[in-house]
N, C-alpha and C. Protein backbone atom coordinates (compact mmCIF):
# COMPACT_ATOMS: atom_id res chain seq x y z
N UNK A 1 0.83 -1.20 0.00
CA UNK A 1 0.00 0.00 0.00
C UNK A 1 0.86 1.25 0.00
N UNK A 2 1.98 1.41 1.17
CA UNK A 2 2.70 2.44 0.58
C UNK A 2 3.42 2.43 -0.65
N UNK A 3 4.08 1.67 -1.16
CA UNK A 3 4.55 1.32 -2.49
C UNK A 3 3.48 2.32 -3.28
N UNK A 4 2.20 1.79 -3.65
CA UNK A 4 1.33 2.46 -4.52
C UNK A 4 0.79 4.04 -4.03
N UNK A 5 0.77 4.38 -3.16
CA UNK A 5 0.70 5.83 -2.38
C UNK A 5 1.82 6.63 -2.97
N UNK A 6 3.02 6.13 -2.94
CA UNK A 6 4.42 7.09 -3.27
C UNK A 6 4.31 7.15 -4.95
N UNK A 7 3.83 5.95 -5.02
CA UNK A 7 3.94 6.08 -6.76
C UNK A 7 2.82 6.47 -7.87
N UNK A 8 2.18 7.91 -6.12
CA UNK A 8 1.00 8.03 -7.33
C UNK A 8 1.71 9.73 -7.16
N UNK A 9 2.42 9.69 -5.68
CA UNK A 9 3.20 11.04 -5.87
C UNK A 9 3.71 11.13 -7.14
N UNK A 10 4.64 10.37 -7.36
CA UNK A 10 5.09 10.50 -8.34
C UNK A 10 4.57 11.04 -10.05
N UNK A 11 3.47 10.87 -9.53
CA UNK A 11 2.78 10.63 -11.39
C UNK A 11 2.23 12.39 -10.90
N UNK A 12 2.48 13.39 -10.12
CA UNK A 12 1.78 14.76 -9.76
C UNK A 12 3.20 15.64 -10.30
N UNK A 13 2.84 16.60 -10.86
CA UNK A 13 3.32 18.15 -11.57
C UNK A 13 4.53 18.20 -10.08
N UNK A 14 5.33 18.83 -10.08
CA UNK A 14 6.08 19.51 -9.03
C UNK A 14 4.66 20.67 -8.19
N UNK A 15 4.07 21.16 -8.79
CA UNK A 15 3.16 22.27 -8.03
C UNK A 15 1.92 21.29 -7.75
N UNK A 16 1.40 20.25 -7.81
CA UNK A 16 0.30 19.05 -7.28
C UNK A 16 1.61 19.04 -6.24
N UNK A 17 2.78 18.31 -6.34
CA UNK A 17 3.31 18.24 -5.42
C UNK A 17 3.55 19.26 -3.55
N UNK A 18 3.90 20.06 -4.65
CA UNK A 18 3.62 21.43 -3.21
C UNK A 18 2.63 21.54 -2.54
N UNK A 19 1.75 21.23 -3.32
CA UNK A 19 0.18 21.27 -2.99
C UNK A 19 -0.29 20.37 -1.78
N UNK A 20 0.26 18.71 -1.76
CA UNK A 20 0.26 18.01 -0.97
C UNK A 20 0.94 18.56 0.18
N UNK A 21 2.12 18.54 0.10
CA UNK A 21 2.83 19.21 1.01
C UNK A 21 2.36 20.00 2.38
N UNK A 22 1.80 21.08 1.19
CA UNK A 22 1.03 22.33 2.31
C UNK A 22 -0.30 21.74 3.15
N UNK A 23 -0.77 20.78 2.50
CA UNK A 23 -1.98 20.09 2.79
C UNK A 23 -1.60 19.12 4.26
N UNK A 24 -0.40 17.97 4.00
CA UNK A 24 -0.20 17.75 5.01
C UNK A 24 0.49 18.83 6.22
N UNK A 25 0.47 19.48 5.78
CA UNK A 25 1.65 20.41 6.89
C UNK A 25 0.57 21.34 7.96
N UNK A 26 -0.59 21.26 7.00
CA UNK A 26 -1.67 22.13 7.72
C UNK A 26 -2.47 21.33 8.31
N UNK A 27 -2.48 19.67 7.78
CA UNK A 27 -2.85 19.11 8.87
C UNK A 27 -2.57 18.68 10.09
N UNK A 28 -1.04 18.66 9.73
CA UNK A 28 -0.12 17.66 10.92
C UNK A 28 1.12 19.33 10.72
N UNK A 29 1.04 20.46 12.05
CA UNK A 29 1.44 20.97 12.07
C UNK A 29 2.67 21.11 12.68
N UNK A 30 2.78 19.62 13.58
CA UNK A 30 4.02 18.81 14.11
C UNK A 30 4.96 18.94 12.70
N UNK A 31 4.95 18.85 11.94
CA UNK A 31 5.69 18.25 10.82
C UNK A 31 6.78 19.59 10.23
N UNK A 32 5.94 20.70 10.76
CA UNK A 32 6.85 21.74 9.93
C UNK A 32 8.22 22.31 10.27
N UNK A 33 8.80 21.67 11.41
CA UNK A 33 9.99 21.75 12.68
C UNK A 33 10.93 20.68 11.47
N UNK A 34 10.24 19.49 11.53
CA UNK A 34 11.00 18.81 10.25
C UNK A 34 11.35 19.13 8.58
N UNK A 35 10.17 19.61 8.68
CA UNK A 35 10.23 20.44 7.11
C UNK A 35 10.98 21.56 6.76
N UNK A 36 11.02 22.31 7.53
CA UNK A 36 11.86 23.62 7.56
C UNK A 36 13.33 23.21 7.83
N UNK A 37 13.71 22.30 8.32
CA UNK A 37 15.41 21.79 8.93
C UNK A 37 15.24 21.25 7.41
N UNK A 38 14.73 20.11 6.46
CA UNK A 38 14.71 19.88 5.28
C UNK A 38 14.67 20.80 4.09
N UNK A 39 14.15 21.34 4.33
CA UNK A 39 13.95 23.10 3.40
C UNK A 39 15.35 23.60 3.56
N UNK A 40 15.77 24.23 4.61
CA UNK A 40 16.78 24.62 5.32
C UNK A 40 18.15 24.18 4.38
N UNK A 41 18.05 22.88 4.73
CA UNK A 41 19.35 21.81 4.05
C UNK A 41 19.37 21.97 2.22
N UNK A 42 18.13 22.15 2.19
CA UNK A 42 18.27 21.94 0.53
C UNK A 42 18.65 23.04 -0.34
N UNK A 43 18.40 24.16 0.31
CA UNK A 43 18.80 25.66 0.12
C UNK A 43 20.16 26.03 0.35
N UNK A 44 20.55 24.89 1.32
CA UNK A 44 22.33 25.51 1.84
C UNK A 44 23.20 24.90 1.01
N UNK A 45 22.85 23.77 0.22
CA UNK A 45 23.69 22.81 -0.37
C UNK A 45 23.88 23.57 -1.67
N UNK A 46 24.81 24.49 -1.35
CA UNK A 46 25.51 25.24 -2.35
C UNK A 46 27.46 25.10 -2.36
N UNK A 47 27.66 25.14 -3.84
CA UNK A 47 29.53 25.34 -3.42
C UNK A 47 29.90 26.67 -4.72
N UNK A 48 30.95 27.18 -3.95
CA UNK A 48 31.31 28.37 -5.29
C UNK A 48 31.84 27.34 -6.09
N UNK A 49 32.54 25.62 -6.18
CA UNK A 49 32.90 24.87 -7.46
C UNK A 49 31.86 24.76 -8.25
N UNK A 50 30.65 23.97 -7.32
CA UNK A 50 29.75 23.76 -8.58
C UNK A 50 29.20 24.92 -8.87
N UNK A 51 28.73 25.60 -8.60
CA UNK A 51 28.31 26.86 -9.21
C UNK A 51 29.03 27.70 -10.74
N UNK A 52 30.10 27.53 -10.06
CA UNK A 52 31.13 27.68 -10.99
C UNK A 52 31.30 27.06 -12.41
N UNK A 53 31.31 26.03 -12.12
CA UNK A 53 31.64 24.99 -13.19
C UNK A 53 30.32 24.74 -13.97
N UNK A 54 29.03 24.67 -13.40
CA UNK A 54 27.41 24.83 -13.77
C UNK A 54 27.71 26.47 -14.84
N UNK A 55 27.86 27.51 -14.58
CA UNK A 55 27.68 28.71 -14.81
C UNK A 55 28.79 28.23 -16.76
N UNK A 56 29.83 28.12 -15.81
CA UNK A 56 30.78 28.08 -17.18
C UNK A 56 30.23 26.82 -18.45
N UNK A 57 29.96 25.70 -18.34
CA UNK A 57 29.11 24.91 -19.02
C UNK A 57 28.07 25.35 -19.32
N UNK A 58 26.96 26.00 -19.03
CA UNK A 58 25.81 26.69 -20.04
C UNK A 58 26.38 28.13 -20.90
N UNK A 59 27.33 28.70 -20.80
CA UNK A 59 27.68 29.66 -21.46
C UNK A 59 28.59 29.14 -22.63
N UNK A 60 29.37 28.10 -22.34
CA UNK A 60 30.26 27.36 -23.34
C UNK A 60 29.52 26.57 -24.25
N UNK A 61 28.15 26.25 -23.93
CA UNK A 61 27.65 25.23 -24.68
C UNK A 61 26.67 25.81 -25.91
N UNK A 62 26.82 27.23 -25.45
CA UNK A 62 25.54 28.26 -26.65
C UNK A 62 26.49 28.07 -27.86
N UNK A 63 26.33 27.64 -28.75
CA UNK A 63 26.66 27.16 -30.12
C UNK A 63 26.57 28.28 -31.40
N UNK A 64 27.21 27.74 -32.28
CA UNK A 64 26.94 29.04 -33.69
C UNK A 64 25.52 28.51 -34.19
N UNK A 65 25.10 27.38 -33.79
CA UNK A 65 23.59 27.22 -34.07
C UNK A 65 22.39 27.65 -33.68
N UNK A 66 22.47 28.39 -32.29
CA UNK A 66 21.65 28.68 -31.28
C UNK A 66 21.29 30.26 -31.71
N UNK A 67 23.08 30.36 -32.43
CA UNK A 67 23.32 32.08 -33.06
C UNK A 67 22.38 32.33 -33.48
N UNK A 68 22.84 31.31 -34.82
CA UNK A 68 22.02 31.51 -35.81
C UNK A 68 20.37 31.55 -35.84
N UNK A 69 19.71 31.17 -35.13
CA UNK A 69 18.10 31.11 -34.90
C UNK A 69 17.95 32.30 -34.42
N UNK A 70 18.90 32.60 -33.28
CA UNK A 70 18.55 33.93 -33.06
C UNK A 70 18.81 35.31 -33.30
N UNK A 71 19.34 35.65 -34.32
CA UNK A 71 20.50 36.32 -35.19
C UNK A 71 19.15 36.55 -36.39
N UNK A 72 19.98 37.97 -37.12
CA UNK A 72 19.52 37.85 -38.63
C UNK A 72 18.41 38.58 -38.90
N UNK A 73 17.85 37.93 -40.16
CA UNK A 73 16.51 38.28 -40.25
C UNK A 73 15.30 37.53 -39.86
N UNK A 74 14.86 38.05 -38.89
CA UNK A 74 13.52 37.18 -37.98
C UNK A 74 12.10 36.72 -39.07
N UNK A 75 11.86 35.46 -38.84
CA UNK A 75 10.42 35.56 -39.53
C UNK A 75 9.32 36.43 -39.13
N UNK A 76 9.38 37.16 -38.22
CA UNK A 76 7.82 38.29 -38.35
C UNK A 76 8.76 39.89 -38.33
N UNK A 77 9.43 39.81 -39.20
CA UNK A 77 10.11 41.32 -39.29
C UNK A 77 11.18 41.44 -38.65
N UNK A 78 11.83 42.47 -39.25
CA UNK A 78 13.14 42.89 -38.06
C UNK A 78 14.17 42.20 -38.48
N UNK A 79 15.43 42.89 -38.05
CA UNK A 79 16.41 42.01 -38.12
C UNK A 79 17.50 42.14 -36.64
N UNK A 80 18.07 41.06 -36.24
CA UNK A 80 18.60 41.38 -34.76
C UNK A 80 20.08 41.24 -34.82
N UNK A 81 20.61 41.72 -34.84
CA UNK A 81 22.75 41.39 -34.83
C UNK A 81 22.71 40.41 -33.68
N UNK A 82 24.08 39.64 -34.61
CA UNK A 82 24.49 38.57 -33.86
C UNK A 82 24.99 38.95 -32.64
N UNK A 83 25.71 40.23 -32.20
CA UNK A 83 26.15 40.53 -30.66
C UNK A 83 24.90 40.77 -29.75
N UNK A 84 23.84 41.08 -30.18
CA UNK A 84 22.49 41.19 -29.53
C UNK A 84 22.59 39.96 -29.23
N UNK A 85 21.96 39.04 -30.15
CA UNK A 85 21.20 38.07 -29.67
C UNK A 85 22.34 37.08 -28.71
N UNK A 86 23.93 37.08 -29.31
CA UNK A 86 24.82 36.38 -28.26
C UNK A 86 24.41 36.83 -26.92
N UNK A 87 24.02 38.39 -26.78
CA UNK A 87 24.38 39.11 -25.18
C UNK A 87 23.04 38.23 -24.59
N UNK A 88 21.84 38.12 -25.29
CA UNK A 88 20.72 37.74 -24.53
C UNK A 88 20.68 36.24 -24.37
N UNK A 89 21.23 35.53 -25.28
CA UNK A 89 21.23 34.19 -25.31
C UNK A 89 22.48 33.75 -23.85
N UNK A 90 23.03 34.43 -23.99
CA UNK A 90 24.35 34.22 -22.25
C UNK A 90 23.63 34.89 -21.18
N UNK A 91 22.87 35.66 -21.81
CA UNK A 91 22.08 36.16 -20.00
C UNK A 91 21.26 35.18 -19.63
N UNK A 92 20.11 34.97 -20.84
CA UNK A 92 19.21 33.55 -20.18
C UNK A 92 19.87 32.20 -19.48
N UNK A 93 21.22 32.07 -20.29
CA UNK A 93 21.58 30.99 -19.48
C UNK A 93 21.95 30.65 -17.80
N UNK A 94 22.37 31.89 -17.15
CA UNK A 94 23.06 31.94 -16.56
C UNK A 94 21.15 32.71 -15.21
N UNK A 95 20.03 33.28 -15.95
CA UNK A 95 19.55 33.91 -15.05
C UNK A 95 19.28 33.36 -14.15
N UNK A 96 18.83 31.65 -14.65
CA UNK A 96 17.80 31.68 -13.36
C UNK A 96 18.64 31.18 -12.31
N UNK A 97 20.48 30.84 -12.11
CA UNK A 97 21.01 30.87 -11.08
C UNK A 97 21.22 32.23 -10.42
N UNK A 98 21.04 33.38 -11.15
CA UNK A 98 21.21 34.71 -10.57
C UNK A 98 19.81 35.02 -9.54
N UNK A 99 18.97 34.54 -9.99
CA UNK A 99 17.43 34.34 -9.46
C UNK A 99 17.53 33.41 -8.30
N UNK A 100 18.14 32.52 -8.62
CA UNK A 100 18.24 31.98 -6.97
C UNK A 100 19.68 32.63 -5.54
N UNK A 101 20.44 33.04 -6.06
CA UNK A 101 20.88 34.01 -5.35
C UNK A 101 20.19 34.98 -4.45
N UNK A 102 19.25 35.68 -5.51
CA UNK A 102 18.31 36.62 -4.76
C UNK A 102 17.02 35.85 -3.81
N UNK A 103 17.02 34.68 -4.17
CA UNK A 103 16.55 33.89 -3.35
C UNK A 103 16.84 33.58 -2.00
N UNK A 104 18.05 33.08 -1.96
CA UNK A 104 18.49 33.14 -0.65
C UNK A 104 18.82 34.14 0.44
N UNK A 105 18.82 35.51 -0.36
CA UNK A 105 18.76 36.52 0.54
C UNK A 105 17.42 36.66 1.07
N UNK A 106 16.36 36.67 0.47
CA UNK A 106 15.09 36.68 0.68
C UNK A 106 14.79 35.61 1.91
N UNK A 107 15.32 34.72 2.16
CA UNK A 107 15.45 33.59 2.90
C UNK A 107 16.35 33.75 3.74
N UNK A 108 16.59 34.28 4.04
CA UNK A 108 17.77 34.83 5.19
C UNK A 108 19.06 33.87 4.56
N UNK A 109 19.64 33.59 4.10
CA UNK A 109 20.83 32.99 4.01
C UNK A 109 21.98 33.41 3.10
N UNK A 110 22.07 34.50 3.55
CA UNK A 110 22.82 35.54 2.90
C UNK A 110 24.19 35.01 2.40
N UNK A 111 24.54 34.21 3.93
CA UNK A 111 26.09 33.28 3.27
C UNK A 111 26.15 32.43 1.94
N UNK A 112 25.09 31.90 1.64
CA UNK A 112 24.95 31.31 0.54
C UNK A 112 24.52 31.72 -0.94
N UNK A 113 23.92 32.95 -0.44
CA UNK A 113 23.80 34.22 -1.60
C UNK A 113 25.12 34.19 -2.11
N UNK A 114 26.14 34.72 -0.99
CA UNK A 114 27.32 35.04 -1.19
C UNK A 114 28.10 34.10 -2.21
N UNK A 115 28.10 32.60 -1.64
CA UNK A 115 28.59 31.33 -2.38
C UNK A 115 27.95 31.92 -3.59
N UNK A 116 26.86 31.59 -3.98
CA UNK A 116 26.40 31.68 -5.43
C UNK A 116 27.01 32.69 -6.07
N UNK A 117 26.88 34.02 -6.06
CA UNK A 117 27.86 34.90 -6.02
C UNK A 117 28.86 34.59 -6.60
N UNK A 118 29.20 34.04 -5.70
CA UNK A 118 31.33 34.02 -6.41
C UNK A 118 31.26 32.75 -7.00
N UNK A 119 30.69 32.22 -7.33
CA UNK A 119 30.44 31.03 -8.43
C UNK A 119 30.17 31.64 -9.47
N UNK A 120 29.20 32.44 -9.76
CA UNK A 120 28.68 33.06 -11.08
C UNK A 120 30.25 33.97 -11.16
N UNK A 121 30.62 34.95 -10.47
CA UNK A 121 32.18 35.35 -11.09
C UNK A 121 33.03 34.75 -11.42
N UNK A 122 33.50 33.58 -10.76
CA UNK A 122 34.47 32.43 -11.00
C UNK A 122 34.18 31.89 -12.69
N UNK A 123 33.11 31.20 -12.65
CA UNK A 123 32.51 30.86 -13.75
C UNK A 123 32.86 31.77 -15.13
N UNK A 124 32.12 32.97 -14.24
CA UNK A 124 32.34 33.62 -15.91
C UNK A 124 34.18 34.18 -16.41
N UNK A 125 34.99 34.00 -14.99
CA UNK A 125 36.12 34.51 -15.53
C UNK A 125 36.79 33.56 -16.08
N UNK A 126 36.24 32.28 -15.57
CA UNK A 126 37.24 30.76 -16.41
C UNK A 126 36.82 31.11 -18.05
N UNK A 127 35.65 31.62 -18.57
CA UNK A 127 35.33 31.49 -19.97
C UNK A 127 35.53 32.21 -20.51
N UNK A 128 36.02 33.30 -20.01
CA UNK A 128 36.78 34.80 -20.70
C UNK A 128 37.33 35.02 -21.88
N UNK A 129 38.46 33.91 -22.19
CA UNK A 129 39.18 33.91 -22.86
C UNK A 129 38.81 32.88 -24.11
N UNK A 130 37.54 31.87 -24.21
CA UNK A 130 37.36 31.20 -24.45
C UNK A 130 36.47 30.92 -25.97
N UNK A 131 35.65 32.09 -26.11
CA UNK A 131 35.17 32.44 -26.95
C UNK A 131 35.90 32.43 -28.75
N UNK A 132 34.90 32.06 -29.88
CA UNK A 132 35.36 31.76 -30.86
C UNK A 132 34.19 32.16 -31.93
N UNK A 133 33.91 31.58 -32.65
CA UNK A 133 32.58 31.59 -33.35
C UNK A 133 31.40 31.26 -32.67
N UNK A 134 31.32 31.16 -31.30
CA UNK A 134 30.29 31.05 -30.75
C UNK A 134 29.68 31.82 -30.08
N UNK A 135 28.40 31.96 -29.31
CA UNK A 135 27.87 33.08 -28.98
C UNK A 135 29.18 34.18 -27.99
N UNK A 136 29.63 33.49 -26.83
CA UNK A 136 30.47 33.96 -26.30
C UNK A 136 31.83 34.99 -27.11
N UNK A 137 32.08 34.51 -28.45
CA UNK A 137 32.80 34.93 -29.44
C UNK A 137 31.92 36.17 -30.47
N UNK A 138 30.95 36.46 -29.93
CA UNK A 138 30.13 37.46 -30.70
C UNK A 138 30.21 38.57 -29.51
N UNK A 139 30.10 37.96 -28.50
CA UNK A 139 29.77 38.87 -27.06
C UNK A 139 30.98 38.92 -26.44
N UNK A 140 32.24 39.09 -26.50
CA UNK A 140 33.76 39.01 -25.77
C UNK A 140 33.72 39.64 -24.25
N UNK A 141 32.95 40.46 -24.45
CA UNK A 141 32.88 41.76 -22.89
C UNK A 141 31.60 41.20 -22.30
N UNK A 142 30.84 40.09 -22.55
CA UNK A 142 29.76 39.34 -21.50
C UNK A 142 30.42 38.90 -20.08
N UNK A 143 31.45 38.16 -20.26
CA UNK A 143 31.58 37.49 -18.95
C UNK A 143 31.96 38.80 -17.87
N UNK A 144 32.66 39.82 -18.17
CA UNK A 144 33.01 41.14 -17.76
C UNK A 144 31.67 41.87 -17.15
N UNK A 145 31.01 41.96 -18.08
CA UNK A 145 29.92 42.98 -17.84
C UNK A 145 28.75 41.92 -16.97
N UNK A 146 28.68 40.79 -16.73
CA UNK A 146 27.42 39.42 -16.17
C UNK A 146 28.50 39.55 -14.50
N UNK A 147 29.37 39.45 -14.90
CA UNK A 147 30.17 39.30 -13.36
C UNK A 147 29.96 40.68 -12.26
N UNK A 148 30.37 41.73 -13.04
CA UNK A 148 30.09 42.97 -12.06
C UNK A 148 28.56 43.37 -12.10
N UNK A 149 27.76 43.00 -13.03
CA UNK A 149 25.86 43.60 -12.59
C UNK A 149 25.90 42.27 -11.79
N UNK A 150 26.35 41.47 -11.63
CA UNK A 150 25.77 40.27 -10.75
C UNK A 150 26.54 40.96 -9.47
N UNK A 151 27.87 41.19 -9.24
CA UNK A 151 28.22 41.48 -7.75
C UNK A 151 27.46 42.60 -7.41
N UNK A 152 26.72 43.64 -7.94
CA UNK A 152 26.21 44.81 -7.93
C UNK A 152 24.62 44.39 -7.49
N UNK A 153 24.41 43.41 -8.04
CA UNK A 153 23.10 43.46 -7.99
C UNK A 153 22.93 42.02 -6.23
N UNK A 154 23.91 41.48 -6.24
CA UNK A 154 23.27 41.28 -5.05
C UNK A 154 24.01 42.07 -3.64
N UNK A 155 24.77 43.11 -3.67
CA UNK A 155 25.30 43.70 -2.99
C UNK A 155 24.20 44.83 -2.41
N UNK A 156 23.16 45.13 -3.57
CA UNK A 156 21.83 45.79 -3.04
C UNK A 156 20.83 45.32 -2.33
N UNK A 157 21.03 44.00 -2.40
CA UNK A 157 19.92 43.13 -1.82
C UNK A 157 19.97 43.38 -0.54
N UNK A 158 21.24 43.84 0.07
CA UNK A 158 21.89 43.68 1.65
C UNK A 158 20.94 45.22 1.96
N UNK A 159 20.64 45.56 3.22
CA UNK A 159 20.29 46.13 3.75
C UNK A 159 21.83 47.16 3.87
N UNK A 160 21.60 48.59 3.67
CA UNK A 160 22.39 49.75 3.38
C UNK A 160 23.75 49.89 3.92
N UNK A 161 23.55 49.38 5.48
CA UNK A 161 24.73 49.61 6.31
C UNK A 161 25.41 48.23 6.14
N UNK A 162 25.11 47.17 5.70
CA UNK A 162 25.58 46.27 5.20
C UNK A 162 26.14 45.83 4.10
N UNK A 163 26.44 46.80 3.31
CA UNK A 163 26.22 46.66 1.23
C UNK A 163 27.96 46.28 1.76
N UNK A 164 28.79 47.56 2.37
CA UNK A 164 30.36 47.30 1.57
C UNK A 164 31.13 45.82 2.40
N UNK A 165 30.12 45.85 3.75
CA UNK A 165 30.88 44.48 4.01
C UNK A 165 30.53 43.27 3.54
N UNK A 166 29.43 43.35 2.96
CA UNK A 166 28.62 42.22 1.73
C UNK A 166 30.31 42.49 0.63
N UNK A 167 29.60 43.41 -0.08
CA UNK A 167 30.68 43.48 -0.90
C UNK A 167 32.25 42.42 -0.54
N UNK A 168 32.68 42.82 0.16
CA UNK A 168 34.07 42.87 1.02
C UNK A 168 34.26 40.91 0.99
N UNK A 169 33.37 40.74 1.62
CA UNK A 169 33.19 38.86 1.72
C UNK A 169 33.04 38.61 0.41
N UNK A 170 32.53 38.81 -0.51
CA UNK A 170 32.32 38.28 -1.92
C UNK A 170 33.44 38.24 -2.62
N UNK A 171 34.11 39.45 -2.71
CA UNK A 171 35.52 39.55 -3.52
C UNK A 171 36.64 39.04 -2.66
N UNK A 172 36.48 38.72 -1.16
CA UNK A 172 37.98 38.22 -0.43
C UNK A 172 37.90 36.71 -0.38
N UNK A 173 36.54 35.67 -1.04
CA UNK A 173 36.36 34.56 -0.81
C UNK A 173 36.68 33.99 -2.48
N UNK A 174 37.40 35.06 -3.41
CA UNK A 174 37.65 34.82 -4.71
C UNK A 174 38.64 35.11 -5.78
N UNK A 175 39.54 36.10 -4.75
CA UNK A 175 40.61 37.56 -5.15
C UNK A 175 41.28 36.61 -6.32
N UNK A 176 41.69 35.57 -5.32
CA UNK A 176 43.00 34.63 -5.84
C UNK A 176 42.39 33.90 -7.34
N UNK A 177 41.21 33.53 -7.46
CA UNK A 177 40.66 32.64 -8.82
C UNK A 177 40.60 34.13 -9.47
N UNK A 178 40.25 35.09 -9.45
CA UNK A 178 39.64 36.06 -10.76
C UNK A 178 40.58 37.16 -10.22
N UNK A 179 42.07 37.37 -9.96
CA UNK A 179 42.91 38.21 -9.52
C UNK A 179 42.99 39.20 -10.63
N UNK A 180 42.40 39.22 -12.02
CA UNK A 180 42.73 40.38 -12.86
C UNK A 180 41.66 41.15 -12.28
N UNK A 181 40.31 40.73 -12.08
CA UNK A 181 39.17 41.53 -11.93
C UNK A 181 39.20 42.06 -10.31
N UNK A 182 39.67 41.79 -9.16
CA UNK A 182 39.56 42.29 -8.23
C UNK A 182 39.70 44.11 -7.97
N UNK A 183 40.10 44.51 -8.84
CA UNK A 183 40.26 46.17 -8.74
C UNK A 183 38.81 46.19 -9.39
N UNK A 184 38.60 45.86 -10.16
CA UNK A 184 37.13 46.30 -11.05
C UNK A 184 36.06 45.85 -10.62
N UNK A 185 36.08 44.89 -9.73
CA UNK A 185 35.14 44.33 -8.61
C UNK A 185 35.09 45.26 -7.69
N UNK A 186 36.14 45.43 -6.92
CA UNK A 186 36.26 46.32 -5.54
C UNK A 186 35.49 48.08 -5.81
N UNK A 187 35.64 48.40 -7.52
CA UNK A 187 35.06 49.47 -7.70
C UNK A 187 33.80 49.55 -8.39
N UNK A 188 33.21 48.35 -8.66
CA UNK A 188 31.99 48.31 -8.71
C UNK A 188 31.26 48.12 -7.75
N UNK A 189 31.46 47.52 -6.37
CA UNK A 189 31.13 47.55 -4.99
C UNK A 189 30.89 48.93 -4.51
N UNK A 190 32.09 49.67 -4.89
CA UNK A 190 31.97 51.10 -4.11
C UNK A 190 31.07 51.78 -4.95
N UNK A 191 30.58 51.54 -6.29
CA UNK A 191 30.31 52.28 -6.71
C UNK A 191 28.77 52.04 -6.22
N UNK A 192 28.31 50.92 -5.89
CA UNK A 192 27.51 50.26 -5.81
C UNK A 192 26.65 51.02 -4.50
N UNK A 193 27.69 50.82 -3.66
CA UNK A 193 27.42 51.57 -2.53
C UNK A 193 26.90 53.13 -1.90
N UNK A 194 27.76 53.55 -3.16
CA UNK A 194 27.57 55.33 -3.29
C UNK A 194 26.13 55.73 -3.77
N UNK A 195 25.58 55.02 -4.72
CA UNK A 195 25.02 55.34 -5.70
C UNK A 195 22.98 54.76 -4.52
N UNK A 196 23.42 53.58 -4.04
CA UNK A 196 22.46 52.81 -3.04
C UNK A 196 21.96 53.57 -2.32
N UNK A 197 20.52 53.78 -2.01
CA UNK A 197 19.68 54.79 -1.26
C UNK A 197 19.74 53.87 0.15
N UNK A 198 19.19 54.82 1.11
CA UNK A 198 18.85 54.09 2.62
C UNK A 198 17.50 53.07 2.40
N UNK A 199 16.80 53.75 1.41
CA UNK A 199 15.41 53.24 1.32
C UNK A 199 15.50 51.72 0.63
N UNK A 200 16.84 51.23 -0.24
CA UNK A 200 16.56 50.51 -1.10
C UNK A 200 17.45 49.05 -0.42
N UNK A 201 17.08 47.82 -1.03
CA UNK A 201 17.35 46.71 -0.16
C UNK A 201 15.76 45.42 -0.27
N UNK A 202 15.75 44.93 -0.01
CA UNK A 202 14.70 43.44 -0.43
C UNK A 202 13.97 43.39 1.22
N UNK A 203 14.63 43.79 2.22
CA UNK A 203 13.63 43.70 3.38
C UNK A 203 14.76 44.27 5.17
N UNK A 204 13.96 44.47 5.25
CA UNK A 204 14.55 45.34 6.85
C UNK A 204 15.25 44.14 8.06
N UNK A 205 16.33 44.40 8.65
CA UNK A 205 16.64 43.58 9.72
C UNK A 205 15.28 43.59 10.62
N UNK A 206 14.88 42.48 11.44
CA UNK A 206 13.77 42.28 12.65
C UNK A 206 14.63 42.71 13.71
């Protein structure tokens, strides 16, 4: 009987899934002390390697084929340059780990923001040089320009009086892997900082 119970989980959407979830959790409210230490764990299991190495493999793998579809002259009008569509085709790859970054700040786990962070810089500075006829080879100044709006953009997430020592942990947990970029990091931080209102930030210390 459990056998056939688990294996009807199985046959449900990821969101049927959640669905159960919340269902038992609101019944059996014992359960959410366990759920949250499980939640907890699955959110922390971050490394700046894999991150790293994840980030650099979807940017290496955008092809002169991928270009080409998205390049040119479009079937409903228009025509788009190949450095366009390279710049957008390397941003999608890479967003929705930038999206979970901002996730974990939202979630209090700022340390692991951080990890992600310097994975997405690491990443993009291993592929720097790497570029050819492929999208990355249309876009040369992507990994440059994805690395500093990414340290920039979660350096705002931090609450105001917190931005330069956010900053500060991100670039000293990485100096040594991306040592050309650390001046251009350190001044996109400050700049980051200057420019950052009191008002602005994702949510207030309790």
């Amino acid at each position: 009987m459990t056998k056939a119970k688990c294996g009807t989980l199985s046959l449900l959407t990821p969101d049927e899934q959640v669905t159960v979830l919340k269902q038992i959790l609101k019944r059996h409210p014992e359960f959410c002390v366990e759920a949250e230490a499980l939640a907890t764990n699955l959110l922390d299991d971050i490394s700046v390697e894999a991150t790293s190495e994840e980030v650099s493999f979807r940017i290496s793998r955008i092809g002169i084929e991928e270009l080409d579809a998205r390049s040119g002259r479009q079937l409903y009008g228009g025509y788009v340059e190949p450095t366009e569509a390279a710049w957008e085709l390397l941003e999608e790859a890479i967003a929705d780990i930038r999206e979970e970054m901002g996730r974990r700040v939202r979630a209090v786990m700022e340390a692991v923001a951080v990890k992600i962070c310097q994975g997405i810089v690491v990443g993009l500075y291993d592929v720097r040089t790497t570029g050819s006829d492929d999208a990355l080879g249309w876009a040369p100044d992507f990994p440059q320009g994805a690395a500093t709006s990414t340290v920039s953009m979660l350096v705002k997430l931090f609450p105001a009086d917190e931005r330069r020592a956010a900053g500060r942990r991100i670039i000293a947990g990485i100096e040594r892997k991306v040592d050309d970029w650390v001046e251009m990091l350190e001044w996109v931080v400050d700049q980051t900082v200057a420019k950052s209102s009191v008002k602005s930030g994702v949510r207030k210390r309790r």
